[in-house]
C-alpha atoms as a PDB file:
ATOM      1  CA  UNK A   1     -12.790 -30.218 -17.064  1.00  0.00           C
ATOM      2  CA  UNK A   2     -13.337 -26.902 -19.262  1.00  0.00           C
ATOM      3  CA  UNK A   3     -10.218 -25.596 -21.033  1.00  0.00           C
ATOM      4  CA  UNK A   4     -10.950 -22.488 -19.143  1.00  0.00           C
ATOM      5  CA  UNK A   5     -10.531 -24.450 -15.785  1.00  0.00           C
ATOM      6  CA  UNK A   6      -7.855 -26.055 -16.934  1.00  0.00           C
ATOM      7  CA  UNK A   7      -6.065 -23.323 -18.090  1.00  0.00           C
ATOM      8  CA  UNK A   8      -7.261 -21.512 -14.452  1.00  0.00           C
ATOM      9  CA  UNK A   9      -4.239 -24.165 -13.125  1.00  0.00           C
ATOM     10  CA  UNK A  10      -2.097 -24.688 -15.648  1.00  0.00           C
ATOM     11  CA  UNK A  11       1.291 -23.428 -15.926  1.00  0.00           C
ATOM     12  CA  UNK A  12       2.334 -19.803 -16.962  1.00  0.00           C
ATOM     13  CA  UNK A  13       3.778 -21.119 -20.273  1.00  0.00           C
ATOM     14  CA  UNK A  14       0.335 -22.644 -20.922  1.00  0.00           C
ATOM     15  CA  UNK A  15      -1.588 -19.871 -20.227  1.00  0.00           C
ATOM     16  CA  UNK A  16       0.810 -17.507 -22.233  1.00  0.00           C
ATOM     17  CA  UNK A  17       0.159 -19.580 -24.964  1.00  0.00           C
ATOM     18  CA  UNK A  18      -3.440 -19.849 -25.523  1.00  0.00           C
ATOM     19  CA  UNK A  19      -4.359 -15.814 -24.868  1.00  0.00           C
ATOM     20  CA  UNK A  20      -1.787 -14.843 -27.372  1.00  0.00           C
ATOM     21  CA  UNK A  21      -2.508 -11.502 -28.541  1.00  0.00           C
ATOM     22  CA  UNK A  22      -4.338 -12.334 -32.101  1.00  0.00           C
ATOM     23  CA  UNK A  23      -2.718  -8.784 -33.327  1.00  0.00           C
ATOM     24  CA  UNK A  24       0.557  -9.058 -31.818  1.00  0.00           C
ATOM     25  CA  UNK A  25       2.999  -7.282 -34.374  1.00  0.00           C
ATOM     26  CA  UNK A  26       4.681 -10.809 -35.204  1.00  0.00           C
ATOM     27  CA  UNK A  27       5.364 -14.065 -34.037  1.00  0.00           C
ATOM     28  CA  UNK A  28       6.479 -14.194 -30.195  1.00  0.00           C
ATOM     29  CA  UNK A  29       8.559 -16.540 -28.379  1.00  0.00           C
ATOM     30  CA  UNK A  30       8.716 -17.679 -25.078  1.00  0.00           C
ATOM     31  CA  UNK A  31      11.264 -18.229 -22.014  1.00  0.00           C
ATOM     32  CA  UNK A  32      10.436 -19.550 -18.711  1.00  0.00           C
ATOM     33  CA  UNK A  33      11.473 -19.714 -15.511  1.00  0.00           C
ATOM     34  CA  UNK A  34       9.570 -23.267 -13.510  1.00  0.00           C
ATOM     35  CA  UNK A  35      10.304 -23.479  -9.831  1.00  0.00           C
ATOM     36  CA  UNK A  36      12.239 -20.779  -8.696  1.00  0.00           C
ATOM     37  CA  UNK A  37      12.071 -21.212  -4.462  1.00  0.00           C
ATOM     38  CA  UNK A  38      13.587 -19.143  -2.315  1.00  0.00           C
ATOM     39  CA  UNK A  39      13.198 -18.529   1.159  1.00  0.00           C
ATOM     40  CA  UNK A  40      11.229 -14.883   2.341  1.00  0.00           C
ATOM     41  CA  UNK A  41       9.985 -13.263   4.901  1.00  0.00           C
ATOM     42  CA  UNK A  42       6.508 -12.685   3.569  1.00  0.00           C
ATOM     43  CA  UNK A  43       3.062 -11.530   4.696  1.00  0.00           C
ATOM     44  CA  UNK A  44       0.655  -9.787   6.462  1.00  0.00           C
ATOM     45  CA  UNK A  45      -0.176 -11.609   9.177  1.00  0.00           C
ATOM     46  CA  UNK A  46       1.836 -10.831  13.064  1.00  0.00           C
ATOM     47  CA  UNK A  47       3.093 -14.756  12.799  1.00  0.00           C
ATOM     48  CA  UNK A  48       4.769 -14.188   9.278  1.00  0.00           C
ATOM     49  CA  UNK A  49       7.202 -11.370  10.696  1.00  0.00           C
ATOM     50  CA  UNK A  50      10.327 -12.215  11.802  1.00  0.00           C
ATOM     51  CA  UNK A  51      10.334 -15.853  10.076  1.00  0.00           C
ATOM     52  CA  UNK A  52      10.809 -17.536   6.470  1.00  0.00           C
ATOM     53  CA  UNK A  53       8.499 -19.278   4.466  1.00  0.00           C
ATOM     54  CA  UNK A  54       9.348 -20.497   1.138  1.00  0.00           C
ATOM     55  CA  UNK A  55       7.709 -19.153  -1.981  1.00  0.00           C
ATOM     56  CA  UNK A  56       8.263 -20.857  -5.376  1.00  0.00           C
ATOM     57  CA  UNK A  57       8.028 -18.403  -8.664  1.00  0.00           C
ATOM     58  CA  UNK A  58       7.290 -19.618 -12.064  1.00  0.00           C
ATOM     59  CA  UNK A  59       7.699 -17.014 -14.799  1.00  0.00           C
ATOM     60  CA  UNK A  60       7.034 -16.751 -18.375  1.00  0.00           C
ATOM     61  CA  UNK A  61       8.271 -14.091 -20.643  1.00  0.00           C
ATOM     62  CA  UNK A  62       7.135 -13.786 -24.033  1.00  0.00           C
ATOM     63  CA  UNK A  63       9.698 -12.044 -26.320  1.00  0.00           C
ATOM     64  CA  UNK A  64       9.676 -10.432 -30.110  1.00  0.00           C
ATOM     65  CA  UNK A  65      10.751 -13.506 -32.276  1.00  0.00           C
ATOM     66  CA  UNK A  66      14.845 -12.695 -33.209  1.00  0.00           C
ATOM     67  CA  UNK A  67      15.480 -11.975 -36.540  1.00  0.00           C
ATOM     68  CA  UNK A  68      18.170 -12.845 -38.779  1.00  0.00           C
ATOM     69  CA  UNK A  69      20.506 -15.374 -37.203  1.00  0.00           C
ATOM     70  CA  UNK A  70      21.289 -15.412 -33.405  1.00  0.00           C
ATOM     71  CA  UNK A  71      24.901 -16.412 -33.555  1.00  0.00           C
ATOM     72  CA  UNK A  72      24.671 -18.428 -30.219  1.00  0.00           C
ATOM     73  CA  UNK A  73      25.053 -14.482 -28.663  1.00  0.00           C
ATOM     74  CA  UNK A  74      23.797 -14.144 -25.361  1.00  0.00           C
ATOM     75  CA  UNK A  75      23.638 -10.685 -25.322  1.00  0.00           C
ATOM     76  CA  UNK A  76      21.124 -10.924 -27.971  1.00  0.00           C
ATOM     77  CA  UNK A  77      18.568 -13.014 -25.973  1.00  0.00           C
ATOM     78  CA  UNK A  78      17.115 -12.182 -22.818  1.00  0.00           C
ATOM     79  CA  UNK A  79      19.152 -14.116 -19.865  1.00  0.00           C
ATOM     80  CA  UNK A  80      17.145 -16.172 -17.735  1.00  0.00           C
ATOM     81  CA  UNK A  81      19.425 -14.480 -15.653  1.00  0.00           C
ATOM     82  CA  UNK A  82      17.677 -11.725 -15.776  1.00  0.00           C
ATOM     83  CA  UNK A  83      14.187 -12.976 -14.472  1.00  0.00           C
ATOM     84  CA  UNK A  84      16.156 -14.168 -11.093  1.00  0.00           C
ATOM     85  CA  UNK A  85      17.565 -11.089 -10.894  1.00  0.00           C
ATOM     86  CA  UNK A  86      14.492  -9.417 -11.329  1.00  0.00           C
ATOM     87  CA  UNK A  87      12.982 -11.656  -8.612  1.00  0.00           C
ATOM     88  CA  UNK A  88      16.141 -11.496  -6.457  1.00  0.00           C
ATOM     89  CA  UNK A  89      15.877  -7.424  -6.780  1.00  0.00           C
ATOM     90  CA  UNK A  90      12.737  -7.239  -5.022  1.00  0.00           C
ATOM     91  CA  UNK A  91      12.748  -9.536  -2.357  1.00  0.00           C
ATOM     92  CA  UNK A  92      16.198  -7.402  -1.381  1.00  0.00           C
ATOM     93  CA  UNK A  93      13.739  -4.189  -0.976  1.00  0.00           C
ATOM     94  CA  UNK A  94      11.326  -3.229   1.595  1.00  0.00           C
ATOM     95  CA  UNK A  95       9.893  -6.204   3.802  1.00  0.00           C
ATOM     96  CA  UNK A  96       6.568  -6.759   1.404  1.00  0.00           C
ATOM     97  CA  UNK A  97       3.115  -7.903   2.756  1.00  0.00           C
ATOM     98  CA  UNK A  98       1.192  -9.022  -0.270  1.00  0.00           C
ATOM     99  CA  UNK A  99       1.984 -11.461  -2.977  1.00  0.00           C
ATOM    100  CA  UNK A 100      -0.285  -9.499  -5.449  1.00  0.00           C
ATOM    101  CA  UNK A 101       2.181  -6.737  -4.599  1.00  0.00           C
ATOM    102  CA  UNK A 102       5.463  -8.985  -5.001  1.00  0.00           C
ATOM    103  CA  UNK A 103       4.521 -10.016  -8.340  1.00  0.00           C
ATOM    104  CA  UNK A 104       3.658  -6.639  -9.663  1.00  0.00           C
ATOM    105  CA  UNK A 105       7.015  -5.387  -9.010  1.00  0.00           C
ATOM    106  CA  UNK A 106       8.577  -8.713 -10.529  1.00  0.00           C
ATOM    107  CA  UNK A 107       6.752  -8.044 -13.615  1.00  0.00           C
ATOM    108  CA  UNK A 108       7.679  -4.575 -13.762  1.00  0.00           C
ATOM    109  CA  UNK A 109      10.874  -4.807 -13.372  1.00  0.00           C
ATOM    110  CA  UNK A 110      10.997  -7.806 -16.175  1.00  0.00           C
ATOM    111  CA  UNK A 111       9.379  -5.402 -18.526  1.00  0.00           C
ATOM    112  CA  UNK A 112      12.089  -3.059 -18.438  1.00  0.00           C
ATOM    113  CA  UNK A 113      14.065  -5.196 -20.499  1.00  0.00           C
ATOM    114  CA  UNK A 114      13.635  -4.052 -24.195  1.00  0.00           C
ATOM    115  CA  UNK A 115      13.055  -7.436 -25.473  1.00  0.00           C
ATOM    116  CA  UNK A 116      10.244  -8.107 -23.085  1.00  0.00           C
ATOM    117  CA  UNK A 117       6.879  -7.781 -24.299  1.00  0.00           C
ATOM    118  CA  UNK A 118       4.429  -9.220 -21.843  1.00  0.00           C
ATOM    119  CA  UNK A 119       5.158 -11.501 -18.584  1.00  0.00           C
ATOM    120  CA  UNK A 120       3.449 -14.063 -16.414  1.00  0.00           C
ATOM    121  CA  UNK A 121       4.221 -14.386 -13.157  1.00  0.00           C
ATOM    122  CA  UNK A 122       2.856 -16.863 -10.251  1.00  0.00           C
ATOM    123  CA  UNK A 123       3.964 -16.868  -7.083  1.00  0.00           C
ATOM    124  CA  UNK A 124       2.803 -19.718  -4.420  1.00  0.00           C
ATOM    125  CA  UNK A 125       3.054 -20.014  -0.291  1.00  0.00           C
ATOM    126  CA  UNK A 126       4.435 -23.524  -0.195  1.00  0.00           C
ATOM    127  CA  UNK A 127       4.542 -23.848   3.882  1.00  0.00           C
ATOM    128  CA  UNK A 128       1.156 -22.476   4.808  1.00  0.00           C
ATOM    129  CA  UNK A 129      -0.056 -26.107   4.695  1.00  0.00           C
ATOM    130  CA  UNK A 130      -0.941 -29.031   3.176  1.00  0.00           C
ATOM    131  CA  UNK A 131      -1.527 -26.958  -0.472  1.00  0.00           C
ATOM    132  CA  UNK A 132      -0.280 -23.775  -1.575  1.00  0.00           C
ATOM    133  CA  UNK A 133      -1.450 -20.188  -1.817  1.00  0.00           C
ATOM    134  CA  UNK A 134      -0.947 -18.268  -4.892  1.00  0.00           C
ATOM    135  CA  UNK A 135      -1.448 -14.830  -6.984  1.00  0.00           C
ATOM    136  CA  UNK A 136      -0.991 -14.861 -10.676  1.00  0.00           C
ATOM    137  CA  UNK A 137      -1.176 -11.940 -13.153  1.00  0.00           C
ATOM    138  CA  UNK A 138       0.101 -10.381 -16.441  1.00  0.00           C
ATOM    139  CA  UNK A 139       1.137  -7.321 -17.297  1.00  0.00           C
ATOM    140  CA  UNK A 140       2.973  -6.224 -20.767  1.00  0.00           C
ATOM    141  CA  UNK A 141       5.007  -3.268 -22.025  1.00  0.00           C
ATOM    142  CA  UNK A 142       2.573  -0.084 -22.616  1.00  0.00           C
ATOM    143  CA  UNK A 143       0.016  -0.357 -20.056  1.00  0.00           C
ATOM    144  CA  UNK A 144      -2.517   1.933 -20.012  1.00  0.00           C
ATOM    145  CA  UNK A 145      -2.239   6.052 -19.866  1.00  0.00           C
ATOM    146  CA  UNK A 146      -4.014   6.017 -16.789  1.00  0.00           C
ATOM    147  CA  UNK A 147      -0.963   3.875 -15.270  1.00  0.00           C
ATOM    148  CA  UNK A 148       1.607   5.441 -17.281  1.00  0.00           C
ATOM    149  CA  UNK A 149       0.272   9.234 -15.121  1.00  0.00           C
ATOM    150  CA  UNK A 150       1.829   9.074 -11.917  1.00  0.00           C
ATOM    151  CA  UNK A 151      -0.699  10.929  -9.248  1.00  0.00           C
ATOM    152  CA  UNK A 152       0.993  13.403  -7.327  1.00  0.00           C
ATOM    153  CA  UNK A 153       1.145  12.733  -3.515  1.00  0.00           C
ATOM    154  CA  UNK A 154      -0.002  15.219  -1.389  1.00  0.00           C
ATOM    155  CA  UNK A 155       2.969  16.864   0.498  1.00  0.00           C
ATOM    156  CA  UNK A 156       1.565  16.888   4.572  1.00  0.00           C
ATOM    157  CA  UNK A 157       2.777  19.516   7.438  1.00  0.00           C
ATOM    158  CA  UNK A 158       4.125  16.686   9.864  1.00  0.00           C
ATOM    159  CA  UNK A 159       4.102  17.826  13.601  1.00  0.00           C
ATOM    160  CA  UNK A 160       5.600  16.254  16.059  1.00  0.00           C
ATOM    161  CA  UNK A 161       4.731  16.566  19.888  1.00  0.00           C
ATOM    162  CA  UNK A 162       6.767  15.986  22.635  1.00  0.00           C
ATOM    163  CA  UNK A 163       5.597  13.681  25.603  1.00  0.00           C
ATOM    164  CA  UNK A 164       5.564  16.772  27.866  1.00  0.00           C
ATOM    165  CA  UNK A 165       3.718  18.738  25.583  1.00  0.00           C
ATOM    166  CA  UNK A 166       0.808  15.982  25.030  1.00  0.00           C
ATOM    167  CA  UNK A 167       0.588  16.215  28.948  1.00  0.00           C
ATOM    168  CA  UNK A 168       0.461  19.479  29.445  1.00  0.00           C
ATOM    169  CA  UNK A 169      -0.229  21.332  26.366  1.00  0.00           C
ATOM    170  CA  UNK A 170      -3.797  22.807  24.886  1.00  0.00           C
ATOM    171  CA  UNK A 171      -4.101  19.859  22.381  1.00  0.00           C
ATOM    172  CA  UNK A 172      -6.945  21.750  20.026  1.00  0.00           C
ATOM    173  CA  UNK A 173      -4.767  25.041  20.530  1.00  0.00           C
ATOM    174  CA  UNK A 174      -1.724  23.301  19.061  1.00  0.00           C
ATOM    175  CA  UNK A 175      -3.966  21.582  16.424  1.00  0.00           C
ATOM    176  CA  UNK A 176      -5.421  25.091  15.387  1.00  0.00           C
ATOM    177  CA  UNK A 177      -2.254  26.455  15.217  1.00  0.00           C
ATOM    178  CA  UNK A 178      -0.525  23.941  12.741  1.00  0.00           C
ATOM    179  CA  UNK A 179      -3.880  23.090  10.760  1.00  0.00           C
ATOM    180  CA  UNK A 180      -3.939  26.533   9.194  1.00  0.00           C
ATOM    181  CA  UNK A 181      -3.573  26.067   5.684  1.00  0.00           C
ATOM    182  CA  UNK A 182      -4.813  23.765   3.047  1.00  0.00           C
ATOM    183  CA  UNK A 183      -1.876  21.335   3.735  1.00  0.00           C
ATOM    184  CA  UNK A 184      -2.546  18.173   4.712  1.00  0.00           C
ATOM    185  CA  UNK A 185      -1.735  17.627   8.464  1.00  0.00           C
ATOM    186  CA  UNK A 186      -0.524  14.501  10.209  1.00  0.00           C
ATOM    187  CA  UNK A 187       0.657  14.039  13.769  1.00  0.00           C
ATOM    188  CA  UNK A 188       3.380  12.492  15.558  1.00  0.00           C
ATOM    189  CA  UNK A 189       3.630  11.725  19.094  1.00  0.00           C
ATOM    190  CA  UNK A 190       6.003  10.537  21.434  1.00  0.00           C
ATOM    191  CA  UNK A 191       5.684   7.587  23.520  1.00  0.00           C
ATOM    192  CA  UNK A 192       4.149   8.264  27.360  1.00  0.00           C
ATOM    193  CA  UNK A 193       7.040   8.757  29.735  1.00  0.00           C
ATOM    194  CA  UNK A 194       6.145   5.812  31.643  1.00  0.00           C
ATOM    195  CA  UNK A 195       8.434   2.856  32.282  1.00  0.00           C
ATOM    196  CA  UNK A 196       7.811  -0.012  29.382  1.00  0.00           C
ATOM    197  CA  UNK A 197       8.624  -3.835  29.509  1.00  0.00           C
ATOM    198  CA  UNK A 198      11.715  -4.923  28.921  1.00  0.00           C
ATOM    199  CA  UNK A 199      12.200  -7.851  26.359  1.00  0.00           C
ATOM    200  CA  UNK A 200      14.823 -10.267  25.825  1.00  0.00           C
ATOM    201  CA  UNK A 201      15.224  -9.648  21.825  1.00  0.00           C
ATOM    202  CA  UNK A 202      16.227  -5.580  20.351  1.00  0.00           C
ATOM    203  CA  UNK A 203      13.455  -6.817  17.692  1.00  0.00           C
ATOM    204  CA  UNK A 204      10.816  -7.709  20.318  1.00  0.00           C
ATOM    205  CA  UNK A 205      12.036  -4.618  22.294  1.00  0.00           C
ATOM    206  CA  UNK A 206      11.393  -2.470  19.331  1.00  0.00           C
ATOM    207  CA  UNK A 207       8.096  -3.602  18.697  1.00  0.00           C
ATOM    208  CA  UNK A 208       7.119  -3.026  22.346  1.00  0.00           C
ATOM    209  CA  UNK A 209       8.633   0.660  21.998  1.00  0.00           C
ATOM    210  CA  UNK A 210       6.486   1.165  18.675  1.00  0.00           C
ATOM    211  CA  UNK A 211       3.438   0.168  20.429  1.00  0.00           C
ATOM    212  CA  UNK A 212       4.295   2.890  23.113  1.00  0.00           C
ATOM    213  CA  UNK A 213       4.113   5.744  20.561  1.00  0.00           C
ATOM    214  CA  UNK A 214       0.652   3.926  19.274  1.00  0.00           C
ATOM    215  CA  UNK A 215      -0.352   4.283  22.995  1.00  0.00           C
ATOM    216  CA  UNK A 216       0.021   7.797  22.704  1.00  0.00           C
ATOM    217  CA  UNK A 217      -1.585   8.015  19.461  1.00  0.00           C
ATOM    218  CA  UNK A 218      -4.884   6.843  20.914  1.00  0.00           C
ATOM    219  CA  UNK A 219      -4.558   8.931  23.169  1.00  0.00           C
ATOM    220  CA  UNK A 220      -4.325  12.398  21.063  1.00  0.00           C
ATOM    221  CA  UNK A 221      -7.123  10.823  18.958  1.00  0.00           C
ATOM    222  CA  UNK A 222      -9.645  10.427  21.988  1.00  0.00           C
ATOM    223  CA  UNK A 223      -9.083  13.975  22.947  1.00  0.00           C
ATOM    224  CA  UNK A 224     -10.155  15.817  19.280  1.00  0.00           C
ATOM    225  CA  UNK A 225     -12.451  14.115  17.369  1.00  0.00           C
ATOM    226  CA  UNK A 226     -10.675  15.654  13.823  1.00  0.00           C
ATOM    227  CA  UNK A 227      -7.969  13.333  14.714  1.00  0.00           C
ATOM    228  CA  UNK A 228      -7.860   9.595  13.330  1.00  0.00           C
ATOM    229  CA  UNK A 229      -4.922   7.298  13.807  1.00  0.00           C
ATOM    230  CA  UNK A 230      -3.624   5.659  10.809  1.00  0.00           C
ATOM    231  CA  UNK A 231      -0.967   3.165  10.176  1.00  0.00           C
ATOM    232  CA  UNK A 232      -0.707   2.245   6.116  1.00  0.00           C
ATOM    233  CA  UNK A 233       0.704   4.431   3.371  1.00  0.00           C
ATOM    234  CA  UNK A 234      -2.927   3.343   1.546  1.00  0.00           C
ATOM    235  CA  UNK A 235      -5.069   5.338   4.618  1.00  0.00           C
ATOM    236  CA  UNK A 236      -2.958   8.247   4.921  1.00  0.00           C
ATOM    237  CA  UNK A 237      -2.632   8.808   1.098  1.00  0.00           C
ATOM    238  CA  UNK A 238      -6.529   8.923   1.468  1.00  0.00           C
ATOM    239  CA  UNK A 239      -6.707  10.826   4.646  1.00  0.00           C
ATOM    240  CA  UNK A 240      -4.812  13.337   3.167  1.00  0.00           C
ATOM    241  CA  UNK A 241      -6.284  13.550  -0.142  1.00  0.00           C
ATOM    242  CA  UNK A 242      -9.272  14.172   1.874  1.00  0.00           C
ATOM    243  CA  UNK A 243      -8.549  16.976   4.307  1.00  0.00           C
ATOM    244  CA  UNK A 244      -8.605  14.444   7.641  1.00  0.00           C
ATOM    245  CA  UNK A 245      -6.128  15.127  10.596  1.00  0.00           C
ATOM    246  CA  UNK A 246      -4.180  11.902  11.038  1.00  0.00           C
ATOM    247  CA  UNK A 247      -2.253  10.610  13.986  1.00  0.00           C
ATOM    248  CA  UNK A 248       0.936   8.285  12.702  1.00  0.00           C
ATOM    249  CA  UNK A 249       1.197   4.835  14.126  1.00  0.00           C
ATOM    250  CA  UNK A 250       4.453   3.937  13.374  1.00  0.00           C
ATOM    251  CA  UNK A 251       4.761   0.103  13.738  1.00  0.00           C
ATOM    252  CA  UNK A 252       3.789  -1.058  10.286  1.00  0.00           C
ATOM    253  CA  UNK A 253       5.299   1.147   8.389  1.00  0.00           C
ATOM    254  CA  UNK A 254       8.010   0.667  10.493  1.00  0.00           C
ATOM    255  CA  UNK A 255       8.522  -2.867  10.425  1.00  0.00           C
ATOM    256  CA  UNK A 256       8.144  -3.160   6.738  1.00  0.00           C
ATOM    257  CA  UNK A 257      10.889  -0.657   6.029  1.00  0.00           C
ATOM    258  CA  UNK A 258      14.700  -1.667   5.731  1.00  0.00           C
ATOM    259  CA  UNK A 259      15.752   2.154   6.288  1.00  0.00           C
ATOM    260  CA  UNK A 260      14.019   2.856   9.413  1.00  0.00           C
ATOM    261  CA  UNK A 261      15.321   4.029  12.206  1.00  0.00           C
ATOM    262  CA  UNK A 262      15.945   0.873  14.616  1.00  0.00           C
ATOM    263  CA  UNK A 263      16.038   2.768  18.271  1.00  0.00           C
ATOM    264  CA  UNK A 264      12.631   2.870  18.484  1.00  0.00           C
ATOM    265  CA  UNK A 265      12.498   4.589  21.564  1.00  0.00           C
ATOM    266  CA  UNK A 266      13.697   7.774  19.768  1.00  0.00           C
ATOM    267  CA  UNK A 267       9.966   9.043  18.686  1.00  0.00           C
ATOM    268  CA  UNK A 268      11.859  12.012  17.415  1.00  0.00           C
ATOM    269  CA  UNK A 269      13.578  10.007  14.624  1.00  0.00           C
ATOM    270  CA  UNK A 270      11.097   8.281  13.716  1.00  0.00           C
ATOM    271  CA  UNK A 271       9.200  11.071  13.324  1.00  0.00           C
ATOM    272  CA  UNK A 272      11.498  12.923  11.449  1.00  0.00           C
ATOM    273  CA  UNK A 273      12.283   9.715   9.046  1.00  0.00           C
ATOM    274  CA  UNK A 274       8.370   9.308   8.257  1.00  0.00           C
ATOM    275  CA  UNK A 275       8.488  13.129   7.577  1.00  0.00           C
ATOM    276  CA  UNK A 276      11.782  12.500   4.834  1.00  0.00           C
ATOM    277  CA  UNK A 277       9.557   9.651   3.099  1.00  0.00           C
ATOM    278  CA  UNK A 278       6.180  11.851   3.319  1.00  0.00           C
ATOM    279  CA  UNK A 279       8.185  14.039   1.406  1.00  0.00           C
ATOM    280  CA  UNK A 280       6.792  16.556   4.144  1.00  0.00           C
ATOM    281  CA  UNK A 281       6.282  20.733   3.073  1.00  0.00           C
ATOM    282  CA  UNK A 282       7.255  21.002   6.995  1.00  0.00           C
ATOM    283  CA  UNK A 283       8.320  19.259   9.833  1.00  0.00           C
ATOM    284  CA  UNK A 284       7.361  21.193  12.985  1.00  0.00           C
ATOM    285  CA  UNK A 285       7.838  20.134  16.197  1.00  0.00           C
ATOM    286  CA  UNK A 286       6.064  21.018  19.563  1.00  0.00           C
ATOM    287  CA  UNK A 287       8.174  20.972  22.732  1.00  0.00           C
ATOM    288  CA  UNK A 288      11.484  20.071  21.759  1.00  0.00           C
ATOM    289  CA  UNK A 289      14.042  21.350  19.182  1.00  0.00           C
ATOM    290  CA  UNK A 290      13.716  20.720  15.523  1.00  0.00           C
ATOM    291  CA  UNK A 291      16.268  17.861  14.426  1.00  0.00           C
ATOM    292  CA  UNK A 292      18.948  18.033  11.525  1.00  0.00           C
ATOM    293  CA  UNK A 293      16.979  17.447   8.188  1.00  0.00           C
ATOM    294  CA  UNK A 294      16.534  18.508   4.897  1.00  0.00           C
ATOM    295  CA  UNK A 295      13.514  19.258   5.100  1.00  0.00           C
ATOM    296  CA  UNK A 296      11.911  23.027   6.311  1.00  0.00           C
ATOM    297  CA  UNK A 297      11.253  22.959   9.797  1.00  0.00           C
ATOM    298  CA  UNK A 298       9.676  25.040  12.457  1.00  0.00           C
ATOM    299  CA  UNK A 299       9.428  24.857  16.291  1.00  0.00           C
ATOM    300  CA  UNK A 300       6.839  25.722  18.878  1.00  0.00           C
ATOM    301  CA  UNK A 301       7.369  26.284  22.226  1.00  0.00           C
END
């Protein structure tokens, strides 16, 4: 085996050890973390929501050599403590899809510490089956300028429509009216005032109530061809970026919150929460009176 394949599979500390930076502003030392599992609810696919799998995190963190003595102080070294927490932090945020985007945030958060200079992290699927799945990268303190530029997001006009008014109302009128500006525009619906299934669980129930308001989304989208339904933060930052119309389906974005709204069945909410974390110019809404926000709203009759 080639000591690149090797080192493909070996552990973190390993791996740490032979790509040390050649110009590296001093000797570096090295903590690790080997075996960290917890239990997550993790991943993209449907069969991965609403259930835990077990992920197991090995972590290496390679730190400016101390200087002078360390007195046995632990407040001179960074804690191991700190990498748990670090790991613990970010599996108590937003449901997350993506290992790739688990570990990022690990190692981001690990590199806020100021004795942290660069990180490894891998992350493995231990339950998938008879092997495990796994993401590694490293990431260390400076990045690139590129990185360190955030991109502004676009701020959309989000308008919501009422069931009645998706009915009854002049769809390309109401489009017109709204799309009138160089703002971004995106679309909310309600669900069709039809009677839905009934399930046994509020969390099956609230899927089946999401998938409503995606009904409806269709819908709106087969009857102006500017319109295109879109689900993912990723799509609508490009839709946007782009000058396309989108139509909101809530269910992903949904799900993978932990501040949604959990009556699904209230479109309007919804609506108006997606608006709040669009960071929205304007809320407007067609049909039905503008909620209680902070945002500027507007209503149409």
């Amino acid at each position: 085996m080639s000591s690149d394949t090797r080192l493909a599979f070996a552990h973190p500390s390993e791996r740490a050890e032979a790509t040390a930076p050649e110009h590296s502003g001093g000797l570096r030392d090295r903590i690790s973390l080997r075996d960290y599992i917890r239990e997550v609810e993790i991943g993209a696919f449907q069969q991965e929501r609403g259930t835990l799998q077990r992920v197991r995190f090995n972590v290496v963190v390679e730190v400016a050599a101390m200087s002078g003595a360390i007195d046995d102080d632990v407040d001179r070294i960074l804690s191991y403590d700190r990498v748990t927490e670090a790991i613990d932090a970010e599996l108590g945020t937003d449901r997350i899809n993506l290992l790739e985007t688990l570990a990022a945030r690990v190692a981001d958060r690990i590199l806020l510490e100021p004795q942290a200079l660069r990180v490894f992290v891998r992350i493995e699927k231990i339950d998938r089956g008879p092997y495990s799945l796994g993401v590694e990268i490293v990431r260390e303190t400076g990045g690139t300028d590129e990185a360190a530029t955030p991109v502004e997001a676009p701020q959309p006009r989000v308008v919501f429509l009422s069931a009645d008014r998706m009915l009854h109302g002049d769809l390309h009128a109401i489009i017109d009216a709204c799309d009138d500006d160089a703002t971004p525009l995106i679309l909310c619906v309600a669900a069709p005032d039809l009677p839905r299934p009934k399930a046994q669980t509020p969390a099956a129930q609230r899927h089946i109530d999401l998938l409503a308001i995606e009904q409806n989304a269709w819908v709106l989208a087969g009857q102006d061809s500017r319109c295109h339904v879109v689900g993912t933060r990723t799509e609508l930052d490009w839709a946007m970026k782009n000058g396309q119309i989108c139509v909101w389906a809530p269910a992903k974005l949904v799900q993978d919150a932990s501040d949604a709204p959990e009556n699904a069945s209230d479109a309007l909410a919804l609506a108006t929460w997606f608006a709040e974390q669009m960071q929205a110019a304007e809320l407007v809404t067609v049909g039905c009176r503008a909620p209680e926000t902070t945002l500027a709203t507007r209503e149409i009759a």
